[in-house]
Protein backbone atom coordinates (compact mmCIF):
# COMPACT_ATOMS: atom_id res chain seq x y z
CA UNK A 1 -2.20 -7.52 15.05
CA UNK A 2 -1.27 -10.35 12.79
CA UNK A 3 0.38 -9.91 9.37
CA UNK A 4 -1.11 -10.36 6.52
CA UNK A 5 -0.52 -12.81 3.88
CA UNK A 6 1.03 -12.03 0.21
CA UNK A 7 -2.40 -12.76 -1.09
CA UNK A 8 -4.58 -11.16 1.46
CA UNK A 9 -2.16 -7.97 0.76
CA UNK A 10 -2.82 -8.06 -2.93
CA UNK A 11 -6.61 -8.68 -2.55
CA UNK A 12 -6.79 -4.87 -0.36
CA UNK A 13 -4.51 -3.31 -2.76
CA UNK A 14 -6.81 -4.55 -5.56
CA UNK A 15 -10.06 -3.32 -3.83
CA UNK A 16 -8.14 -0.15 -3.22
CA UNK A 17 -7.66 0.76 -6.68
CA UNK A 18 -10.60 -0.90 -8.34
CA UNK A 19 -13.37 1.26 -5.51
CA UNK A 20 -10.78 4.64 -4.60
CA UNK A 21 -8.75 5.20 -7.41
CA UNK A 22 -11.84 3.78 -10.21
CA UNK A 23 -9.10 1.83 -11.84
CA UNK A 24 -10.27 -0.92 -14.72
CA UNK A 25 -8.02 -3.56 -13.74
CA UNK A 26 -8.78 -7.18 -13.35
CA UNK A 27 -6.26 -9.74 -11.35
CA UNK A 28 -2.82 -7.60 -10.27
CA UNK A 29 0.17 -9.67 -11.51
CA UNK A 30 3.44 -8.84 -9.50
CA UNK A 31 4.98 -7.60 -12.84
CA UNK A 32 2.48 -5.18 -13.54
CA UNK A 33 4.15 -1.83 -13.71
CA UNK A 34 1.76 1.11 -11.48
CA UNK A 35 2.51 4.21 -13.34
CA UNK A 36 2.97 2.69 -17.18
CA UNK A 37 0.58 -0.17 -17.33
CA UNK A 38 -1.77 0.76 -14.41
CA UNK A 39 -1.75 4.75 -14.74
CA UNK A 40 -1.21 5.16 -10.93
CA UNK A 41 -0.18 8.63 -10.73
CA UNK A 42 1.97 10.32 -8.22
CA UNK A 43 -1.23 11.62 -5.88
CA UNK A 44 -2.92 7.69 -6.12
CA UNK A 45 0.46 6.59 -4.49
CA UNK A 46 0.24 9.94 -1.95
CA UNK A 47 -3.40 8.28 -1.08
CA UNK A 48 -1.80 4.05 -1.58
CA UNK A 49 0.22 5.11 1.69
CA UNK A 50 -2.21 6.98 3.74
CA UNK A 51 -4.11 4.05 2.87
CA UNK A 52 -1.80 1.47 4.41
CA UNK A 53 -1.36 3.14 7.56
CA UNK A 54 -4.82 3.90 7.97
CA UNK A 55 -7.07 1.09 6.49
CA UNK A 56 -4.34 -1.62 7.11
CA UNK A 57 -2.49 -0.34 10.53
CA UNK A 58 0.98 -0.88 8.73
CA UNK A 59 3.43 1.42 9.99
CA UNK A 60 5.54 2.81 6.76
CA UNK A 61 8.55 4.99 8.09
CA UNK A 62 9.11 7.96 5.90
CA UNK A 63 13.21 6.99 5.25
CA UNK A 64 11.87 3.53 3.63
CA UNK A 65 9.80 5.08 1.23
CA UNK A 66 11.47 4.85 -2.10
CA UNK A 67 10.13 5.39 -5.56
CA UNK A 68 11.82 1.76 -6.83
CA UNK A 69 9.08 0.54 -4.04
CA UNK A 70 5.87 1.63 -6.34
CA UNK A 71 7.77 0.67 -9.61
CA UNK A 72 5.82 -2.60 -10.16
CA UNK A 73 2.90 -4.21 -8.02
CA UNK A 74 5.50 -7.23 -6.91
CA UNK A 75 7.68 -4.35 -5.59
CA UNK A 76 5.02 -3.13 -3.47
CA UNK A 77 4.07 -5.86 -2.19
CA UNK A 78 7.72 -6.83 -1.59
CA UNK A 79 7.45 -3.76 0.08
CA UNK A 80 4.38 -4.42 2.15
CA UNK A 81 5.30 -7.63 3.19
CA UNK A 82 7.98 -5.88 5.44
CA UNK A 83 5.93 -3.48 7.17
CA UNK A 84 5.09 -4.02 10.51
CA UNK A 85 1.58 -3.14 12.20
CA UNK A 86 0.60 -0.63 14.35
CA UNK A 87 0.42 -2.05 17.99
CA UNK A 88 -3.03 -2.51 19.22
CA UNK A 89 -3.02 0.04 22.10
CA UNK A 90 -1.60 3.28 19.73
CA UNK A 91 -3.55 3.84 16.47
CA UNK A 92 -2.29 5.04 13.69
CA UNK A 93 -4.43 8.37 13.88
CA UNK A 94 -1.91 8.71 16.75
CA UNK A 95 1.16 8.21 14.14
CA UNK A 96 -0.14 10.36 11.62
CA UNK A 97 -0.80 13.42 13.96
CA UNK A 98 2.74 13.64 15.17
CA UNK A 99 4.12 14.00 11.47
């Protein structure tokens, strides 16, 4: 599976919290902070990385997830820009199961 672009990453994160989480927001600017400014509570970011395993096939290893990561939306996209993708022939289901 092929990576996706800065842009491409911010466009799904946007749909994610504008349809799942009901969140007013317009355009996400990289210094936009998720708890203070975009009231993304503790849960929503619970549900933000369920979300990018399952929806987006991005493997996120449990020992990389920090809370500096979901400080601000450039963070987390810093963040997502690293993660690498589930390989084709083992799903993420698969992934999540053995947790």
């Amino acid at each position: 599976m092929m990576r996706m672009d800065r842009e491409s990453l911010r466009s799904a994160l946007q749909q994610l919290m504008m349809n799942k989480f009901k969140l007013p927001i317009g355009e996400l600017d990289d210094g936009q902070r998720l708890n203070e400014d975009l009231a993304v509570d503790s849960i929503m970011i619970i549900q933000l990385i369920v979300f990018l395993e399952v929806d987006l096939r991005l493997q996120v290893p449990d020992e990389q997830v920090d809370p500096r990561t979901f400080a601000t939306i450039g963070s987390l996209l810093d963040f997502m820009e690293q993660l690498e993708p589930y390989p084709a022939e083992s799903g993420a289901e698969t992934a999540l199961e053995s947790r």
